[in-house]
Protein backbone atom coordinates (compact mmCIF):
# COMPACT_ATOMS: atom_id res chain seq x y z
CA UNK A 1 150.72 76.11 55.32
CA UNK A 2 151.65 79.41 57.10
CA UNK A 3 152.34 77.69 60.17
CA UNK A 4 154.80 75.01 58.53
CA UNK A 5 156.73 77.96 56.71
CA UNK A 6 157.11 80.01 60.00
CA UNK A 7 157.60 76.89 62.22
CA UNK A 8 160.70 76.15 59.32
CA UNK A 9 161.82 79.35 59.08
CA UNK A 10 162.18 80.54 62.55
CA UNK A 11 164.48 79.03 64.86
CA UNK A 12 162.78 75.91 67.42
CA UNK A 13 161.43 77.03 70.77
CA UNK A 14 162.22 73.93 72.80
CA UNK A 15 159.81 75.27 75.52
CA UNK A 16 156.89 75.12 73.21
CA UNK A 17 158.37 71.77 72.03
CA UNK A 18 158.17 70.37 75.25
CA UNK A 19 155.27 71.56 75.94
CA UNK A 20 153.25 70.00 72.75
CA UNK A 21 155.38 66.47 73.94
CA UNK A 22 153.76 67.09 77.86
CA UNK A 23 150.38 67.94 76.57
CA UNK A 24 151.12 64.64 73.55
CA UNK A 25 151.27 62.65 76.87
CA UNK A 26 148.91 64.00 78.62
CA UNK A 27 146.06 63.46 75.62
CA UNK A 28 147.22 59.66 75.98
CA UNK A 29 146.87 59.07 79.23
CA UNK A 30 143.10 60.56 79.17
CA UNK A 31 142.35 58.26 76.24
CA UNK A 32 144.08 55.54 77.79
CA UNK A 33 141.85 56.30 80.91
CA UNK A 34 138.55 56.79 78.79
CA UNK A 35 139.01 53.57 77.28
CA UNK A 36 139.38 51.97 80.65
CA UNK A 37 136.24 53.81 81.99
CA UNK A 38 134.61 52.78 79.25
CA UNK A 39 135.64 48.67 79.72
CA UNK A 40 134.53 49.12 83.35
CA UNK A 41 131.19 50.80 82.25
CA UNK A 42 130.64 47.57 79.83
CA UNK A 43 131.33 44.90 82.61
CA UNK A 44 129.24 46.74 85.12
CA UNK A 45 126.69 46.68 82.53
CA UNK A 46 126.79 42.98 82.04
CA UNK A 47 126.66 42.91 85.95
CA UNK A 48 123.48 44.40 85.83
CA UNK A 49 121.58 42.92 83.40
CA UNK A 50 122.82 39.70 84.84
CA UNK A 51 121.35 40.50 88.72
CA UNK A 52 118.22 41.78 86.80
CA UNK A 53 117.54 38.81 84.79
CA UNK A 54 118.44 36.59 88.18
CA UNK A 55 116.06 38.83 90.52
CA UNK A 56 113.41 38.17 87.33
CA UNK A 57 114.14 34.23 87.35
CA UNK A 58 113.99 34.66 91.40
CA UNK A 59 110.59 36.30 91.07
CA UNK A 60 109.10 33.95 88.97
CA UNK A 61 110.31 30.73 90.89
CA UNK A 62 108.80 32.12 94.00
CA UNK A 63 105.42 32.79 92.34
CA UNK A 64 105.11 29.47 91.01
CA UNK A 65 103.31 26.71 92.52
CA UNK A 66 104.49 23.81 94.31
CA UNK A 67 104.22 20.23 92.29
CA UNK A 68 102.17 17.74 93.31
CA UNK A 69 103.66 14.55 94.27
């Protein structure tokens, strides 16, 4: 509550005010860019266990005997 009582009484230092807007902005743009990351990570994820399961499926087709006709 300090803080609010000096910020009102004391006269605005538009430096420091532009400075909390630049580093505002610049706590966006690294959650904007950790949520991105973090939709990549998922999809690349997917990717994998996809090529594992198909290199599994691969495997096992391979291993398997030929029917008799």
């Amino acid at each position: 509550m300090a803080k609010a009582l000096l910020g009102h009484v004391t006269a605005v230092d538009h430096r420091m005010v532009a400075e909390m807007r630049r580093l505002k902005q610049r706590v966006d743009d690294l959650e904007a860019y950790i949520s991105r990351l973090e939709d990549e990570n998922a999809t690349l994820a997917a990717h994998a266990k996809y090529d594992s399961l198909d290199s599994e499926l691969r495997s096992e087709l391979a291993s398997r005997e030929p029917a008799l006709t």
